[in-house]
Protein backbone atom coordinates (compact mmCIF):
# COMPACT_ATOMS: atom_id res chain seq x y z
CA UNK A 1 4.36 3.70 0.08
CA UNK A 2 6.82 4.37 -2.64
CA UNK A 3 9.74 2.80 -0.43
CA UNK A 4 8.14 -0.26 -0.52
CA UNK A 5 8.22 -3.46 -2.89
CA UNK A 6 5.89 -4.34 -4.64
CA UNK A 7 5.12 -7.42 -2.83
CA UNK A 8 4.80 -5.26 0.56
CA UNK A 9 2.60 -2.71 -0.90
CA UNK A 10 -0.03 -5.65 -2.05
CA UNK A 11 0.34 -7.05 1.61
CA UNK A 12 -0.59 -3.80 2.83
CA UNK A 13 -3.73 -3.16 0.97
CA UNK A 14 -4.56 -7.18 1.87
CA UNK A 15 -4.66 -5.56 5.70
CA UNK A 16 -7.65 -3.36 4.29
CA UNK A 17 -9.38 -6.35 2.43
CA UNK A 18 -9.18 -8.36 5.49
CA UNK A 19 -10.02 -5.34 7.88
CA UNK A 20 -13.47 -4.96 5.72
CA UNK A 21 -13.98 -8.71 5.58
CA UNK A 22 -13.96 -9.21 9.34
CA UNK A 23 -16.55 -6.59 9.64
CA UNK A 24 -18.43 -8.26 7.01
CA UNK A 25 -17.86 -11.43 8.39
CA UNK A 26 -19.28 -9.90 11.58
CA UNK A 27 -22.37 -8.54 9.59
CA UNK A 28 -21.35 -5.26 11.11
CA UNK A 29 -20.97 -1.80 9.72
CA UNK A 30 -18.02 0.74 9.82
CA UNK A 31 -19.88 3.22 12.20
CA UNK A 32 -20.53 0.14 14.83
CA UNK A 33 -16.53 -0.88 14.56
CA UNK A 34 -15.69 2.82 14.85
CA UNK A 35 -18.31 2.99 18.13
CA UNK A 36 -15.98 0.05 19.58
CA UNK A 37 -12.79 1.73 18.50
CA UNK A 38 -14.14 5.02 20.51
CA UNK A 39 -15.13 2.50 23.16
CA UNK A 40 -12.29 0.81 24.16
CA UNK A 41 -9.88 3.52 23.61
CA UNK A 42 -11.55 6.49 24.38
CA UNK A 43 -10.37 8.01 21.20
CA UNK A 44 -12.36 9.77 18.93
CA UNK A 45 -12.17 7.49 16.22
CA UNK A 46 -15.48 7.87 13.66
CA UNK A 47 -17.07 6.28 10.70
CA UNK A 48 -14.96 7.93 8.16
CA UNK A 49 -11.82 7.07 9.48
CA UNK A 50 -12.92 3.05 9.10
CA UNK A 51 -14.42 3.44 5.84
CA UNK A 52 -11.39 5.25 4.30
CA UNK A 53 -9.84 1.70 5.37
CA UNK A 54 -12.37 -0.41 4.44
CA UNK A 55 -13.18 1.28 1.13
CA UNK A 56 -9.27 1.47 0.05
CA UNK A 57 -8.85 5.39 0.27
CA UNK A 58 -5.91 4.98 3.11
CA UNK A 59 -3.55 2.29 4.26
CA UNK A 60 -4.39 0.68 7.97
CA UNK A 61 -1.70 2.48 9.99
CA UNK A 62 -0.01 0.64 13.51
CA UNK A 63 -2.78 3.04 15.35
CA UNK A 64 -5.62 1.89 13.08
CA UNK A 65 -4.96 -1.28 13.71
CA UNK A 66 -3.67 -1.02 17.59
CA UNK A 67 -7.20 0.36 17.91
CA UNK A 68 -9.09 -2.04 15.86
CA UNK A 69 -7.34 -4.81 17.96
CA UNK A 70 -8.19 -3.67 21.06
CA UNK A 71 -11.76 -2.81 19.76
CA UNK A 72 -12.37 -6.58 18.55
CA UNK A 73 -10.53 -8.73 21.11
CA UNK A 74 -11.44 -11.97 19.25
CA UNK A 75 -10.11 -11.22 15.72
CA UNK A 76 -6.46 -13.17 15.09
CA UNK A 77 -3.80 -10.76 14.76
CA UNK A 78 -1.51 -13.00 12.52
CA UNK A 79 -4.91 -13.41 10.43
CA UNK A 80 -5.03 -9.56 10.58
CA UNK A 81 -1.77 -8.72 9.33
CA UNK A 82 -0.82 -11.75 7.69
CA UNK A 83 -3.51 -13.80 6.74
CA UNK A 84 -2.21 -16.89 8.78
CA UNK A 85 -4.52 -18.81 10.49
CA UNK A 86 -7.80 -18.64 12.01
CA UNK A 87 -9.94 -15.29 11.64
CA UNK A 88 -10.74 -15.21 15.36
CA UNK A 89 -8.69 -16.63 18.62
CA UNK A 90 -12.03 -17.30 20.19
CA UNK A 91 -15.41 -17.78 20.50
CA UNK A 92 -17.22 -14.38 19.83
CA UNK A 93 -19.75 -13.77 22.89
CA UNK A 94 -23.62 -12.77 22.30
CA UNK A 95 -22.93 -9.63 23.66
CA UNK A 96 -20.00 -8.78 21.33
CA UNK A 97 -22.55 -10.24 18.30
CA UNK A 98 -25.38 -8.72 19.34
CA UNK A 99 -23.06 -5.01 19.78
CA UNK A 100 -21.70 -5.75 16.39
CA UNK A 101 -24.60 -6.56 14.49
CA UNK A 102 -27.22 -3.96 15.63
CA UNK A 103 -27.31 -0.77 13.78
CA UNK A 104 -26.17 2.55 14.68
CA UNK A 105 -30.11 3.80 14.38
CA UNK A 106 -31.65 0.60 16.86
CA UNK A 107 -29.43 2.45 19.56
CA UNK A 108 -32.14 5.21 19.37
CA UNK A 109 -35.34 3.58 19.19
């Protein structure tokens, strides 16, 4: 980060802040956004990996956020990246709500 303005460096930690607030927005938690991440891509993406995002500790990388794109299909990717626009393209389905919202530990019971 130290080859980048000032300006650039504050747009890049805005990427985190919005990151976190679509998951908030979502009323979701790190470990269920990881879950999609490991999902859709078949990576092994895990909790830790979003929260160092979401809780400022690392910068989103272009894989971070490939995955989180893929992972959440409705979020905006100008809003993403640039906050420009909408937060979502679309409509978010129950499913995707109801996947999002429940917790890691209803899974189990």
């Amino acid at each position: 980060m130290e080859d980048l303005s000032l300006d650039q460096q504050k747009n890049v930690w805005l990427i985190n802040e919005r990151v976190s607030e679509i998951i908030r927005n979502l009323d979701s938690t790190d470990a269920r956004v990881a879950m999609s991440i490991k999902n859709v891509t078949g990576s092994s993406y895990n909790i830790s990996q979003v929260s160092s995002v979401t809780q400022n500790k690392k910068v989103a990388n272009d894989v971070f956020l490939t995955y989180f794109l893929k992972a959440l299909p409705f979020v905006n990717k100008s809003y993403l990246l640039l906050g420009e626009g909408e937060m979502y393209t679309r409509e978010i389905t129950t499913e995707e709500l109801e996947f999002f919202k429940s917790k890691i530990y209803d899974m189990f019971s």
